[in-house]
Protein backbone atom coordinates (compact mmCIF):
# COMPACT_ATOMS: atom_id res chain seq x y z
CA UNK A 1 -2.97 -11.41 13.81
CA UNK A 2 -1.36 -14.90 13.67
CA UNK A 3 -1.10 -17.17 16.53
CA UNK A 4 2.23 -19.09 17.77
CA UNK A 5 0.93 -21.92 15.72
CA UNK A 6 0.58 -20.24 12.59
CA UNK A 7 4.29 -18.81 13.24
CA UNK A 8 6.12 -22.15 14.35
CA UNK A 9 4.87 -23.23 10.85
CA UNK A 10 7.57 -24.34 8.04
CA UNK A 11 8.30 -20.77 6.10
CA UNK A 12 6.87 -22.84 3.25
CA UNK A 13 3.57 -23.82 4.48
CA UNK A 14 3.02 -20.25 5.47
CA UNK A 15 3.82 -19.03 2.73
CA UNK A 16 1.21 -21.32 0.81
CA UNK A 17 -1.23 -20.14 3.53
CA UNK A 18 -0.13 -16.48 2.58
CA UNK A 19 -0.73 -17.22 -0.95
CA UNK A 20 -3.66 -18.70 -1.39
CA UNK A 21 -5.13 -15.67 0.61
CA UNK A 22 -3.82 -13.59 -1.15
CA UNK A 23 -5.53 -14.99 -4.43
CA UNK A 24 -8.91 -15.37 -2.58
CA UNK A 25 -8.60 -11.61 -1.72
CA UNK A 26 -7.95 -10.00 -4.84
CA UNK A 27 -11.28 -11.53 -5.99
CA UNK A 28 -13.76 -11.18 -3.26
CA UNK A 29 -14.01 -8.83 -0.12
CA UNK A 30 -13.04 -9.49 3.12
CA UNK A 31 -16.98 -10.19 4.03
CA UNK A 32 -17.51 -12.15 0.68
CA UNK A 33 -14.34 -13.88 0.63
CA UNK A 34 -14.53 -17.76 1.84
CA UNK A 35 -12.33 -19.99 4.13
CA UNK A 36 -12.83 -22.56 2.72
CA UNK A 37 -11.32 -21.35 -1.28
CA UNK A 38 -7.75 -20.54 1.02
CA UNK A 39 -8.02 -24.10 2.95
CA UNK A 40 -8.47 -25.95 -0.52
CA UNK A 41 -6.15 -23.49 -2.35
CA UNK A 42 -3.50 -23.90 0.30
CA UNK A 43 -3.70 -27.65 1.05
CA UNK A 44 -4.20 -27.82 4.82
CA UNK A 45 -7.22 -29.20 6.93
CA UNK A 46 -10.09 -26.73 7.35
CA UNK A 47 -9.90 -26.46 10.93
CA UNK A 48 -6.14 -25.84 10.74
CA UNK A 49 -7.31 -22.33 9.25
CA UNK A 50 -8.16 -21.36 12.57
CA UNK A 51 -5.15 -22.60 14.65
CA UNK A 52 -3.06 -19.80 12.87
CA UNK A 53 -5.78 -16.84 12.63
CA UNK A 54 -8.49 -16.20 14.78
CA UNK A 55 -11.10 -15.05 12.16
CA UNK A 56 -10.74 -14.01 8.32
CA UNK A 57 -10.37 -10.90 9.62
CA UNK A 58 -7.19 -11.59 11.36
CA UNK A 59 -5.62 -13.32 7.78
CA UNK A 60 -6.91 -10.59 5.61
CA UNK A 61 -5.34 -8.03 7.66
CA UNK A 62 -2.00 -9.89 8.00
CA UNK A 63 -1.56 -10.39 4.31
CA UNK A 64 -2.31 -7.13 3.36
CA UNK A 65 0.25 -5.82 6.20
CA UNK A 66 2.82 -8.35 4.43
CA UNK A 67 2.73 -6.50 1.36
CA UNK A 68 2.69 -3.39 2.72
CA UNK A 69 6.06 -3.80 4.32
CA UNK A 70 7.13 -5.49 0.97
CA UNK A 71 6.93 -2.37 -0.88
CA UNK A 72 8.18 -0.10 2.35
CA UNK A 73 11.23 -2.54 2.24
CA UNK A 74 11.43 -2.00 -1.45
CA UNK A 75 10.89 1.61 -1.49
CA UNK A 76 13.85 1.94 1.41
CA UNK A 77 16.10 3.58 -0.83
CA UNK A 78 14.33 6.39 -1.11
CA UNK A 79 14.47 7.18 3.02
CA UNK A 80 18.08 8.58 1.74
CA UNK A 81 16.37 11.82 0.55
CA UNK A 82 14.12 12.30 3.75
CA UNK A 83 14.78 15.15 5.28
CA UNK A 84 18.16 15.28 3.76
CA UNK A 85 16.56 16.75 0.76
CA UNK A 86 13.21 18.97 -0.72
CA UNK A 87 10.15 17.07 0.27
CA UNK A 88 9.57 16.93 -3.69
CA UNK A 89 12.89 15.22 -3.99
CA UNK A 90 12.09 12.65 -1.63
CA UNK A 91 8.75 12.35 -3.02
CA UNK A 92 9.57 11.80 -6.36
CA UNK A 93 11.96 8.89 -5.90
CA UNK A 94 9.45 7.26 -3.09
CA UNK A 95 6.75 7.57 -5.60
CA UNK A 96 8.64 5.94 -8.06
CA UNK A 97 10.26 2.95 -5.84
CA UNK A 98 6.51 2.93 -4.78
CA UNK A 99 4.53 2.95 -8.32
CA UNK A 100 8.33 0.14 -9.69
CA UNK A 101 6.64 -2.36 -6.85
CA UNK A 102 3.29 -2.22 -7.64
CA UNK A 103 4.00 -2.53 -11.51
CA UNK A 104 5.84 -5.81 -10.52
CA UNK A 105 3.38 -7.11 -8.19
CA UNK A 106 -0.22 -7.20 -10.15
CA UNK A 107 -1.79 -9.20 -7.66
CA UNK A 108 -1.53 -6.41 -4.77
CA UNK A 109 -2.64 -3.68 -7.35
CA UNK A 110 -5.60 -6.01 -7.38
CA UNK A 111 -6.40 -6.30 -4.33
CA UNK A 112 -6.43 -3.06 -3.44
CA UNK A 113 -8.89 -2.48 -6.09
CA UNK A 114 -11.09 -4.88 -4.50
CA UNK A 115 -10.32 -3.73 -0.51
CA UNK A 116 -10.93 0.14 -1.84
CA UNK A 117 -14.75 -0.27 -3.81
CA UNK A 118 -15.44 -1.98 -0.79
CA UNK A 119 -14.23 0.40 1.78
CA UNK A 120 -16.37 -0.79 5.17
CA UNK A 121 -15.25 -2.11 8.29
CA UNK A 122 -11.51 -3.57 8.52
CA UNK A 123 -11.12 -2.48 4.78
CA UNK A 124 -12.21 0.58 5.46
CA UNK A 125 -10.04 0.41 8.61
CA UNK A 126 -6.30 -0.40 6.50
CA UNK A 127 -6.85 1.99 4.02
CA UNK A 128 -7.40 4.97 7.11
CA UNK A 129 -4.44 3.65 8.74
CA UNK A 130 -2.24 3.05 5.97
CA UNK A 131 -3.71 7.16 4.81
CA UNK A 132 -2.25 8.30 8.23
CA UNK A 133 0.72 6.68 8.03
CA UNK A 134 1.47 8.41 4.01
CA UNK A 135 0.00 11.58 5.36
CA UNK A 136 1.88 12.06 8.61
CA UNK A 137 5.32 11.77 6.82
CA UNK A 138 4.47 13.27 4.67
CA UNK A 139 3.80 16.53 6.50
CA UNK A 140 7.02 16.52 8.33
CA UNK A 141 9.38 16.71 5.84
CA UNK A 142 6.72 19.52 4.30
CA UNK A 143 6.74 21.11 7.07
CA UNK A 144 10.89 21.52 7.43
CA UNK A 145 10.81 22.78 3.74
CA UNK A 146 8.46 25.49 4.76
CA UNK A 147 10.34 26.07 7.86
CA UNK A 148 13.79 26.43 5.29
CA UNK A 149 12.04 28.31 2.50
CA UNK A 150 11.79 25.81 -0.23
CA UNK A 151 7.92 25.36 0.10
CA UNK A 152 6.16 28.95 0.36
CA UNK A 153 4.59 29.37 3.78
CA UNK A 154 1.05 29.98 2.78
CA UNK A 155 0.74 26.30 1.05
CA UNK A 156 -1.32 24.30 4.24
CA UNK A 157 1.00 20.86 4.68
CA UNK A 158 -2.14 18.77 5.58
CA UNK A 159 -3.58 19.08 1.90
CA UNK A 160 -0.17 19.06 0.04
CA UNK A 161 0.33 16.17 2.33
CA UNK A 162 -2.92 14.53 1.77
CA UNK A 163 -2.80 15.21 -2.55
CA UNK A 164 0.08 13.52 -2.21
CA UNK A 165 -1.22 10.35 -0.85
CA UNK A 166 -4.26 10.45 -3.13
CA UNK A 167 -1.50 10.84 -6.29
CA UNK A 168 0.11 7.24 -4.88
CA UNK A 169 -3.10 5.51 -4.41
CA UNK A 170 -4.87 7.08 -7.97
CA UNK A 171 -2.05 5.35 -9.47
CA UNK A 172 -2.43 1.88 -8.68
CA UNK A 173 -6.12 1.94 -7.90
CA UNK A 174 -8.27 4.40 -10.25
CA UNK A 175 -6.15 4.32 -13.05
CA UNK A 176 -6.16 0.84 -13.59
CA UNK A 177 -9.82 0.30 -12.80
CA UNK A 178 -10.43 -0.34 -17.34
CA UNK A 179 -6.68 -0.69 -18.11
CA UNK A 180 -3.54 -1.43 -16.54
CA UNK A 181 -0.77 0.66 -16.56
CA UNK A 182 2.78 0.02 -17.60
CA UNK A 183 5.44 1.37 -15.73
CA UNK A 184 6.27 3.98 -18.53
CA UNK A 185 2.96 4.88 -18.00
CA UNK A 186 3.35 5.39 -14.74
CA UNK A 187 6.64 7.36 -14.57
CA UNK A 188 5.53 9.64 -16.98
CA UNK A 189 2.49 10.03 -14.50
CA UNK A 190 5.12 11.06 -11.87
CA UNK A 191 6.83 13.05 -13.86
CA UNK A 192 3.59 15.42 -14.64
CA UNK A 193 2.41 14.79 -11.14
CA UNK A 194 6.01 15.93 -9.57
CA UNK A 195 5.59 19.10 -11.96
CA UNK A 196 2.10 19.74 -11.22
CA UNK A 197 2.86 20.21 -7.34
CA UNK A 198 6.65 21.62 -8.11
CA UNK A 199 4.50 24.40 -9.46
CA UNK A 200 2.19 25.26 -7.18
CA UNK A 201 4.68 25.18 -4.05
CA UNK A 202 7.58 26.60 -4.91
């Protein structure tokens, strides 16, 4: 995480701290990736590097936490439909205010390409946590539809909950491993994917 130092910083020099990072991740691994690509990238003294994180580690995991709450503050307006609505209601808009982000943001589809083929240690790490995070909400809201009658009782939450999660990350991940998708692509993706499971649940 990022020390005082790091925080007290100008919004705009962390920001080009933030950046650079950024670029050096979505082209090498945590383990491969070097300090000293962000230091010249980002314009500050070497040793300032570590006066605001504590290892590469530390900076790798705060970036990618930075864009995760970028696209949960961007996919906010779908929290309307949770448990207000059918899980697959709220589904299919979060999935869409999800798969909208990651169209507009290239550089995070990228580096999760590069964090998931090399899933060890604190990559490995994020992508459990962020998994648990997905799956347990998911489940709830399942859960109450079953409890209500909109989701047949025999359908076991943990793997509805857990194909769900895998839909959201196949989209921005596997299917742009050769060729990246447009966001037509993509909503026509959730539109068969929302059908697929509407199917089998209901």
């Amino acid at each position: 995480m990022p020390t005082q130092t790091f925080l007290n910083l100008p919004a705009a020099k962390q920001e080009s701290v933030v950046a650079a990072a950024m670029d050096e991740f979505s082209k090498r691994n945590v383990e491969e990736a070097k300090l000293s690509n962000i230091v010249r990238m980002a314009g500050i003294p070497r040793g300032s590097i570590y006066q605001y994180f504590p290892s590469k580690e530390d900076l790798y995991v705060y970036v990618f936490e930075r864009l995760r709450e970028d696209r949960r503050e961007y996919s906010k307006p779908a929290f309307d439909y949770y448990l207000t609505s059918p899980f697959l209601t709220f589904f299919e808009h979060y999935y869409a205010l999800d798969t909208e982000y990651l169209a507009r943001h290239p550089l995070h589809i990228q580096m999760g390409k590069v964090m998931y083929s090399h899933a060890t240690g604190v990559s490995l790490s994020l992508i459990r946590a962020i998994k648990d995070r997905s799956r347990d909400l998911f489940v709830l809201a399942i859960e109450r539809d079953q409890e209500s009658g909109v989701i047949r009782a025999d359908v076991d939450r943990s793997v509805l909950a857990d194909l769900c999660v895998h839909f959201m990350t196949d989209i921005f991940i596997f299917q742009n491993l050769t060729d990246r998708m447009t966001l037509k692509d993509m909503r026509e993706h959730l539109r068969g994917t929302i059908e697929l499971i509407r199917r089998g649940v209901e």
